[in-house]
PDB file of N, CA and C in Angstrom:
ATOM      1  N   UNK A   1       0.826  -1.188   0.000  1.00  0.00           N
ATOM      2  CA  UNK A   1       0.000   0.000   0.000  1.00  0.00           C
ATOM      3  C   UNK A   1       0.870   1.252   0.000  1.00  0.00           C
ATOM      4  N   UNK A   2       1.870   1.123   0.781  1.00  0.00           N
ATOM      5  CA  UNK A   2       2.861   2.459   0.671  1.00  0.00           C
ATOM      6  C   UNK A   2       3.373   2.277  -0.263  1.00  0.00           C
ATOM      7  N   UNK A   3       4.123   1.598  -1.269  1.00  0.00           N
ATOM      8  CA  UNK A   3       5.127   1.255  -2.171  1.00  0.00           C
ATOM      9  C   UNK A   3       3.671   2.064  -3.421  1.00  0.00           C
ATOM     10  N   UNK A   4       2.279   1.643  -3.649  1.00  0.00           N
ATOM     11  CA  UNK A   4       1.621   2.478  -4.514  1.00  0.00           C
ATOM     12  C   UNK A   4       0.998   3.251  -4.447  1.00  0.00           C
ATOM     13  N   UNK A   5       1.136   4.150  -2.875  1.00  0.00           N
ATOM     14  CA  UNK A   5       1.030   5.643  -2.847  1.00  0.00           C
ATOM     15  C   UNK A   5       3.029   6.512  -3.575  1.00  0.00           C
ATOM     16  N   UNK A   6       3.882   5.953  -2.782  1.00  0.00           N
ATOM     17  CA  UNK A   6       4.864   6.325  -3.483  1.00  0.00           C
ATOM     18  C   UNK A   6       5.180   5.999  -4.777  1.00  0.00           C
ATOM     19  N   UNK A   7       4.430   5.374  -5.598  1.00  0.00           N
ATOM     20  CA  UNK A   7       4.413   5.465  -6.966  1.00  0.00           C
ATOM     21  C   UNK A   7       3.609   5.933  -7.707  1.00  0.00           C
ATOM     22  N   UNK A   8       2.447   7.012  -6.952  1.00  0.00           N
ATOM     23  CA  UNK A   8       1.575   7.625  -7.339  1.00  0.00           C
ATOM     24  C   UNK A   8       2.369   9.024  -7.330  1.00  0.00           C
ATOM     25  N   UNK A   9       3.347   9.571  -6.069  1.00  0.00           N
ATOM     26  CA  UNK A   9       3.751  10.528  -5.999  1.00  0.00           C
ATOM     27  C   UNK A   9       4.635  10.755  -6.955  1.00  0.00           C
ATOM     28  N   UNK A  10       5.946   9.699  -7.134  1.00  0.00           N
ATOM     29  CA  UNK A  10       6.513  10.015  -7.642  1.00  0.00           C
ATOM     30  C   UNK A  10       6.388   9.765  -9.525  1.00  0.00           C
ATOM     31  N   UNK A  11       5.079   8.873  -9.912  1.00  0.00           N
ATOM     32  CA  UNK A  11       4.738   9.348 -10.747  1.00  0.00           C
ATOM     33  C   UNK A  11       4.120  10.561 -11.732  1.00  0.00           C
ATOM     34  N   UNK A  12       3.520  10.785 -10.809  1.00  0.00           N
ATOM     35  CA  UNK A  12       3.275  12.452 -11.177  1.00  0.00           C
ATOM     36  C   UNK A  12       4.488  13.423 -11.009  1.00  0.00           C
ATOM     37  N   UNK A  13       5.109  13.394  -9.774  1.00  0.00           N
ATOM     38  CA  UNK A  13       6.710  14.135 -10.322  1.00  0.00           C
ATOM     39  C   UNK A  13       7.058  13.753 -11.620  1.00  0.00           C
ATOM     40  N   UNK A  14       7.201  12.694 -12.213  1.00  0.00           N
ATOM     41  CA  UNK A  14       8.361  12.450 -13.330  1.00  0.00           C
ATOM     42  C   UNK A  14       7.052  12.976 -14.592  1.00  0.00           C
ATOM     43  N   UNK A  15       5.854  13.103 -14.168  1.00  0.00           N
ATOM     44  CA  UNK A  15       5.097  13.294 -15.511  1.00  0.00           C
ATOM     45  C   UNK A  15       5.277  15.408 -15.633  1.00  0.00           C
ATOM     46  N   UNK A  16       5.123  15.467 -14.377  1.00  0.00           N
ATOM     47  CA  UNK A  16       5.408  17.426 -14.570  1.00  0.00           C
ATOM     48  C   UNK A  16       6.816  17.352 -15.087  1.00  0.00           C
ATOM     49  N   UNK A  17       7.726  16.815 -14.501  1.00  0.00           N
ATOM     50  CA  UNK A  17       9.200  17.230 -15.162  1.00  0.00           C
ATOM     51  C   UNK A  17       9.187  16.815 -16.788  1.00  0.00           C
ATOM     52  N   UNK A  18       8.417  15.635 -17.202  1.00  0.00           N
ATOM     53  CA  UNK A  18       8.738  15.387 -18.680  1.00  0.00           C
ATOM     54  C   UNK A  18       7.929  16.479 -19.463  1.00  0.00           C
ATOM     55  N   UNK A  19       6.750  17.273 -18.259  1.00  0.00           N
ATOM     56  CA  UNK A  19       6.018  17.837 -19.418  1.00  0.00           C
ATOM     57  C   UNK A  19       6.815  19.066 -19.536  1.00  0.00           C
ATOM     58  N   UNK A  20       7.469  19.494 -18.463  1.00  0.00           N
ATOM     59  CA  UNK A  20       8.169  20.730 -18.639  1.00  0.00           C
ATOM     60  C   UNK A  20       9.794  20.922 -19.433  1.00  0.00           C
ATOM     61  N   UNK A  21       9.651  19.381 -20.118  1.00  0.00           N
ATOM     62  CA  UNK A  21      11.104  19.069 -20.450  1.00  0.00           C
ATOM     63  C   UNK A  21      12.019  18.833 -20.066  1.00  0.00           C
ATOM     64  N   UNK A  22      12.133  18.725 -18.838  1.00  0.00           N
ATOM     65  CA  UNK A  22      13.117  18.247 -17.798  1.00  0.00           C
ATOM     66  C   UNK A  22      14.116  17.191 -17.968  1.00  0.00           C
ATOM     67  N   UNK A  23      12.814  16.218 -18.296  1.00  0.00           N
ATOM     68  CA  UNK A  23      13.274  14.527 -18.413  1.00  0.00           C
ATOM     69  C   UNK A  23      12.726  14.075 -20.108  1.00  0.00           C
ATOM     70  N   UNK A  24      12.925  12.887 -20.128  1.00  0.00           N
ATOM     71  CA  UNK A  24      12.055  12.530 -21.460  1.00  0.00           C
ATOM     72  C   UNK A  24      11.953  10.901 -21.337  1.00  0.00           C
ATOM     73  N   UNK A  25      11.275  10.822 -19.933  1.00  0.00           N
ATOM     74  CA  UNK A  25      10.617   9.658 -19.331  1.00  0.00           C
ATOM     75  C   UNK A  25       9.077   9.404 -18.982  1.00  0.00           C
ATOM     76  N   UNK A  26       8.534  10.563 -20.203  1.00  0.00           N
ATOM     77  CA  UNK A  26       7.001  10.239 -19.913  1.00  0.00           C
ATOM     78  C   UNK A  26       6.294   8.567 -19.662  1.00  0.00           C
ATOM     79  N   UNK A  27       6.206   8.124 -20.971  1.00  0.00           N
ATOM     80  CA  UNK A  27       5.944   6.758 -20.877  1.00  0.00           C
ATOM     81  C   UNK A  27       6.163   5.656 -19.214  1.00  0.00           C
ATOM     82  N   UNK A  28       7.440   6.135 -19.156  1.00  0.00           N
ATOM     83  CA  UNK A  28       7.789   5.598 -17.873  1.00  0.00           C
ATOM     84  C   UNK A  28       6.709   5.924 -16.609  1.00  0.00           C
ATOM     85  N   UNK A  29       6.945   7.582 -17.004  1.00  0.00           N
ATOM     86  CA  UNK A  29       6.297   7.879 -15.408  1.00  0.00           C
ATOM     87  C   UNK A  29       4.861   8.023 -15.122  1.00  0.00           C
ATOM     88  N   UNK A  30       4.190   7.758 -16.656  1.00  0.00           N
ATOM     89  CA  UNK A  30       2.915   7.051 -16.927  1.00  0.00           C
ATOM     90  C   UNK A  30       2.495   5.557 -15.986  1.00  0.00           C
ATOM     91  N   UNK A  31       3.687   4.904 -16.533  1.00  0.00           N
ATOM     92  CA  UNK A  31       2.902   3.710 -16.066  1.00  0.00           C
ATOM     93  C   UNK A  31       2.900   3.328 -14.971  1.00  0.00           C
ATOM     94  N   UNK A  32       3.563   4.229 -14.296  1.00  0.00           N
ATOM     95  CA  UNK A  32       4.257   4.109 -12.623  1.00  0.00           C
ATOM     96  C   UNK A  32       3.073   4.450 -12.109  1.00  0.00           C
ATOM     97  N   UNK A  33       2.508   6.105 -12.630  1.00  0.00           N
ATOM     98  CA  UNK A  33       1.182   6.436 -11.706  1.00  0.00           C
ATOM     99  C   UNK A  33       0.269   5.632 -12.098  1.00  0.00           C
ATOM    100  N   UNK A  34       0.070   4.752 -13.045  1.00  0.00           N
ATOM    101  CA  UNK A  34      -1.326   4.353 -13.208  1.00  0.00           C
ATOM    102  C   UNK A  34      -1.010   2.765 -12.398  1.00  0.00           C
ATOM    103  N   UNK A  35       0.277   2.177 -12.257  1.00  0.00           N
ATOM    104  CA  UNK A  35       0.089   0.777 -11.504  1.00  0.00           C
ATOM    105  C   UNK A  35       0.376   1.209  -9.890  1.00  0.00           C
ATOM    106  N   UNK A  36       0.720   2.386  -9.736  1.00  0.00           N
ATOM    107  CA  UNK A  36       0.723   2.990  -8.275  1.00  0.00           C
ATOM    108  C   UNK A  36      -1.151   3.145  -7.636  1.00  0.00           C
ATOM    109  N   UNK A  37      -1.785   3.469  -8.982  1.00  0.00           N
ATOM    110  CA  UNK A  37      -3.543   4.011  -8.828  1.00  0.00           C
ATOM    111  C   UNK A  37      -3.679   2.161  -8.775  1.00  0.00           C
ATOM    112  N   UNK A  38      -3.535   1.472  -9.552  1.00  0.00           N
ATOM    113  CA  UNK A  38      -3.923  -0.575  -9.413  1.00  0.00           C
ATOM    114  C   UNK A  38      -3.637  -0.638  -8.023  1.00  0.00           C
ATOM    115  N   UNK A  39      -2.393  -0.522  -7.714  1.00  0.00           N
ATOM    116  CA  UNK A  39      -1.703  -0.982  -6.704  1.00  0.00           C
ATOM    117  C   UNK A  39      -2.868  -0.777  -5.014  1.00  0.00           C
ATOM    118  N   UNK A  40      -3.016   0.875  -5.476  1.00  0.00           N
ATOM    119  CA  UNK A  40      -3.682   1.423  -3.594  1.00  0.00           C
ATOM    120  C   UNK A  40      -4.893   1.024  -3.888  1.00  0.00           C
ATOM    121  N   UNK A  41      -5.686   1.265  -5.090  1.00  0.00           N
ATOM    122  CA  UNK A  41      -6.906   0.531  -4.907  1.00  0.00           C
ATOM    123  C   UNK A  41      -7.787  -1.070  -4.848  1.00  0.00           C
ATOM    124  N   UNK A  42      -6.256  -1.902  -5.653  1.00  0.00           N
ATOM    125  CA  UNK A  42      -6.679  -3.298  -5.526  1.00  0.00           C
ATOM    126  C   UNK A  42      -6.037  -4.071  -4.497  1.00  0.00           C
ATOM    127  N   UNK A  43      -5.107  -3.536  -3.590  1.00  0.00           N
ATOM    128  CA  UNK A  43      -4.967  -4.447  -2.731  1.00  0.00           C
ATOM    129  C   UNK A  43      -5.811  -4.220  -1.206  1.00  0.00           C
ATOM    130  N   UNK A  44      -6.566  -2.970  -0.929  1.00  0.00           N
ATOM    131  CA  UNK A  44      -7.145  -2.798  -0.003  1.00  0.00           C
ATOM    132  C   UNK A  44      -8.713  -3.908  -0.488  1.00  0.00           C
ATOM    133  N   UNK A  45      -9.167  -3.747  -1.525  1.00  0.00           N
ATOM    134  CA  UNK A  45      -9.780  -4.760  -1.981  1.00  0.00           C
ATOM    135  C   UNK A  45      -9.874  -5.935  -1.798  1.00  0.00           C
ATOM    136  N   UNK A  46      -8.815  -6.607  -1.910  1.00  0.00           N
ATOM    137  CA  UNK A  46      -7.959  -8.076  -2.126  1.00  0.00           C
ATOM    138  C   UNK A  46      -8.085  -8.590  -0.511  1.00  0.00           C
ATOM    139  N   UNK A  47      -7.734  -7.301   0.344  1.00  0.00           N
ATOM    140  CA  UNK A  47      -7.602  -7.536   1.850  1.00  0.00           C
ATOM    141  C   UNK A  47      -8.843  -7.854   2.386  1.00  0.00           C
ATOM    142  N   UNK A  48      -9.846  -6.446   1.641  1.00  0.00           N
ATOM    143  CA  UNK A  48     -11.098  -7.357   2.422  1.00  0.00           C
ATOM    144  C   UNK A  48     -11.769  -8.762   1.981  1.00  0.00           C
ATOM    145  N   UNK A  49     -11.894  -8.664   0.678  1.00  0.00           N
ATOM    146  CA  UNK A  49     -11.905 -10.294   0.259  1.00  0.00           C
ATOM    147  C   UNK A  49     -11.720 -11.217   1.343  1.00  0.00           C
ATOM    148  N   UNK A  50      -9.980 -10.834   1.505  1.00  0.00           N
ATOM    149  CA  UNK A  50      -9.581 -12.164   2.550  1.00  0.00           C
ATOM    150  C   UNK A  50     -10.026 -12.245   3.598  1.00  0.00           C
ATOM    151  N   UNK A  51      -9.819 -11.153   4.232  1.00  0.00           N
ATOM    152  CA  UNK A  51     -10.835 -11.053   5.586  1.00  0.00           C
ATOM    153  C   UNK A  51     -12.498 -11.934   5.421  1.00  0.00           C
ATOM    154  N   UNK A  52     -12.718 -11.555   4.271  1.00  0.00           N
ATOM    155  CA  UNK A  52     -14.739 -12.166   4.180  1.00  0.00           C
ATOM    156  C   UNK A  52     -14.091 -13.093   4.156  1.00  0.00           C
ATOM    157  N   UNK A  53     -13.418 -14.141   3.419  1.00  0.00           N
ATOM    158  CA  UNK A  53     -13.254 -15.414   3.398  1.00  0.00           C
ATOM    159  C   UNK A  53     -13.043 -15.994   4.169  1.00  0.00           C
ATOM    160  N   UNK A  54     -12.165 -15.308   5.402  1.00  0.00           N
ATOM    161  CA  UNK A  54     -11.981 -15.839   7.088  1.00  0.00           C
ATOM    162  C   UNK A  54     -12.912 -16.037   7.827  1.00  0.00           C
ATOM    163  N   UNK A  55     -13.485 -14.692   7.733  1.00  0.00           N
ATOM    164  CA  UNK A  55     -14.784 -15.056   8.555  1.00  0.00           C
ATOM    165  C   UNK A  55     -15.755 -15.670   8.141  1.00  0.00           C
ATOM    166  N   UNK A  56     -16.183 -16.243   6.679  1.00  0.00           N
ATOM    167  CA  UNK A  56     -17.348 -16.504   6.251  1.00  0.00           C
ATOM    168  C   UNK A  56     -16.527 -18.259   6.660  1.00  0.00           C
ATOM    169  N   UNK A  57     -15.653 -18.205   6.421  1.00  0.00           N
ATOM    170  CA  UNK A  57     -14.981 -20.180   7.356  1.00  0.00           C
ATOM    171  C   UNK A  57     -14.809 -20.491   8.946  1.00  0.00           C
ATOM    172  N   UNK A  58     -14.648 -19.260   9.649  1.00  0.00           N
ATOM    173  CA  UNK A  58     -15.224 -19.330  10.655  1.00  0.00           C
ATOM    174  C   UNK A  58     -16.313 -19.005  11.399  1.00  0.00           C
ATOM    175  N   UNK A  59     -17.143 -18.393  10.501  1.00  0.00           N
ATOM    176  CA  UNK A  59     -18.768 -18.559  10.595  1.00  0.00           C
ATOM    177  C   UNK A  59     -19.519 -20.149  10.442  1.00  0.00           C
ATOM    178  N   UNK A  60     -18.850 -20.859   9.240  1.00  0.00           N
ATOM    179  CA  UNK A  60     -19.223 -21.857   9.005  1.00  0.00           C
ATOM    180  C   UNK A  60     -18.801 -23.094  10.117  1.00  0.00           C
ATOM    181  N   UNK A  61     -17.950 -23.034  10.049  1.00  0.00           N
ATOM    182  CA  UNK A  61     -17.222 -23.968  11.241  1.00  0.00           C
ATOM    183  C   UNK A  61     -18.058 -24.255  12.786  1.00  0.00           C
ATOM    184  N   UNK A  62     -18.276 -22.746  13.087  1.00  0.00           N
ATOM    185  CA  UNK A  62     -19.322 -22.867  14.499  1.00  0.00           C
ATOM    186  C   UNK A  62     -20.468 -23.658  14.226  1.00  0.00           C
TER     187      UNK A  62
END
Protein backbone atom coordinates (compact mmCIF):
# COMPACT_ATOMS: atom_id res chain seq x y z
CA UNK A 1 0.00 0.00 0.00
CA UNK A 2 2.86 2.46 0.67
CA UNK A 3 5.13 1.25 -2.17
CA UNK A 4 1.62 2.48 -4.51
CA UNK A 5 1.03 5.64 -2.85
CA UNK A 6 4.86 6.33 -3.48
CA UNK A 7 4.41 5.46 -6.97
CA UNK A 8 1.58 7.63 -7.34
CA UNK A 9 3.75 10.53 -6.00
CA UNK A 10 6.51 10.02 -7.64
CA UNK A 11 4.74 9.35 -10.75
CA UNK A 12 3.28 12.45 -11.18
CA UNK A 13 6.71 14.14 -10.32
CA UNK A 14 8.36 12.45 -13.33
CA UNK A 15 5.10 13.29 -15.51
CA UNK A 16 5.41 17.43 -14.57
CA UNK A 17 9.20 17.23 -15.16
CA UNK A 18 8.74 15.39 -18.68
CA UNK A 19 6.02 17.84 -19.42
CA UNK A 20 8.17 20.73 -18.64
CA UNK A 21 11.10 19.07 -20.45
CA UNK A 22 13.12 18.25 -17.80
CA UNK A 23 13.27 14.53 -18.41
CA UNK A 24 12.05 12.53 -21.46
CA UNK A 25 10.62 9.66 -19.33
CA UNK A 26 7.00 10.24 -19.91
CA UNK A 27 5.94 6.76 -20.88
CA UNK A 28 7.79 5.60 -17.87
CA UNK A 29 6.30 7.88 -15.41
CA UNK A 30 2.91 7.05 -16.93
CA UNK A 31 2.90 3.71 -16.07
CA UNK A 32 4.26 4.11 -12.62
CA UNK A 33 1.18 6.44 -11.71
CA UNK A 34 -1.33 4.35 -13.21
CA UNK A 35 0.09 0.78 -11.50
CA UNK A 36 0.72 2.99 -8.27
CA UNK A 37 -3.54 4.01 -8.83
CA UNK A 38 -3.92 -0.57 -9.41
CA UNK A 39 -1.70 -0.98 -6.70
CA UNK A 40 -3.68 1.42 -3.59
CA UNK A 41 -6.91 0.53 -4.91
CA UNK A 42 -6.68 -3.30 -5.53
CA UNK A 43 -4.97 -4.45 -2.73
CA UNK A 44 -7.15 -2.80 0.00
CA UNK A 45 -9.78 -4.76 -1.98
CA UNK A 46 -7.96 -8.08 -2.13
CA UNK A 47 -7.60 -7.54 1.85
CA UNK A 48 -11.10 -7.36 2.42
CA UNK A 49 -11.91 -10.29 0.26
CA UNK A 50 -9.58 -12.16 2.55
CA UNK A 51 -10.84 -11.05 5.59
CA UNK A 52 -14.74 -12.17 4.18
CA UNK A 53 -13.25 -15.41 3.40
CA UNK A 54 -11.98 -15.84 7.09
CA UNK A 55 -14.78 -15.06 8.55
CA UNK A 56 -17.35 -16.50 6.25
CA UNK A 57 -14.98 -20.18 7.36
CA UNK A 58 -15.22 -19.33 10.66
CA UNK A 59 -18.77 -18.56 10.60
CA UNK A 60 -19.22 -21.86 9.00
CA UNK A 61 -17.22 -23.97 11.24
CA UNK A 62 -19.32 -22.87 14.50
Amino acid sequence: MILGILAIIFGAIGRGKATRGQATNKGAATAGLVCGIIATVILPLLGLLLLAGIMGRLGAAA
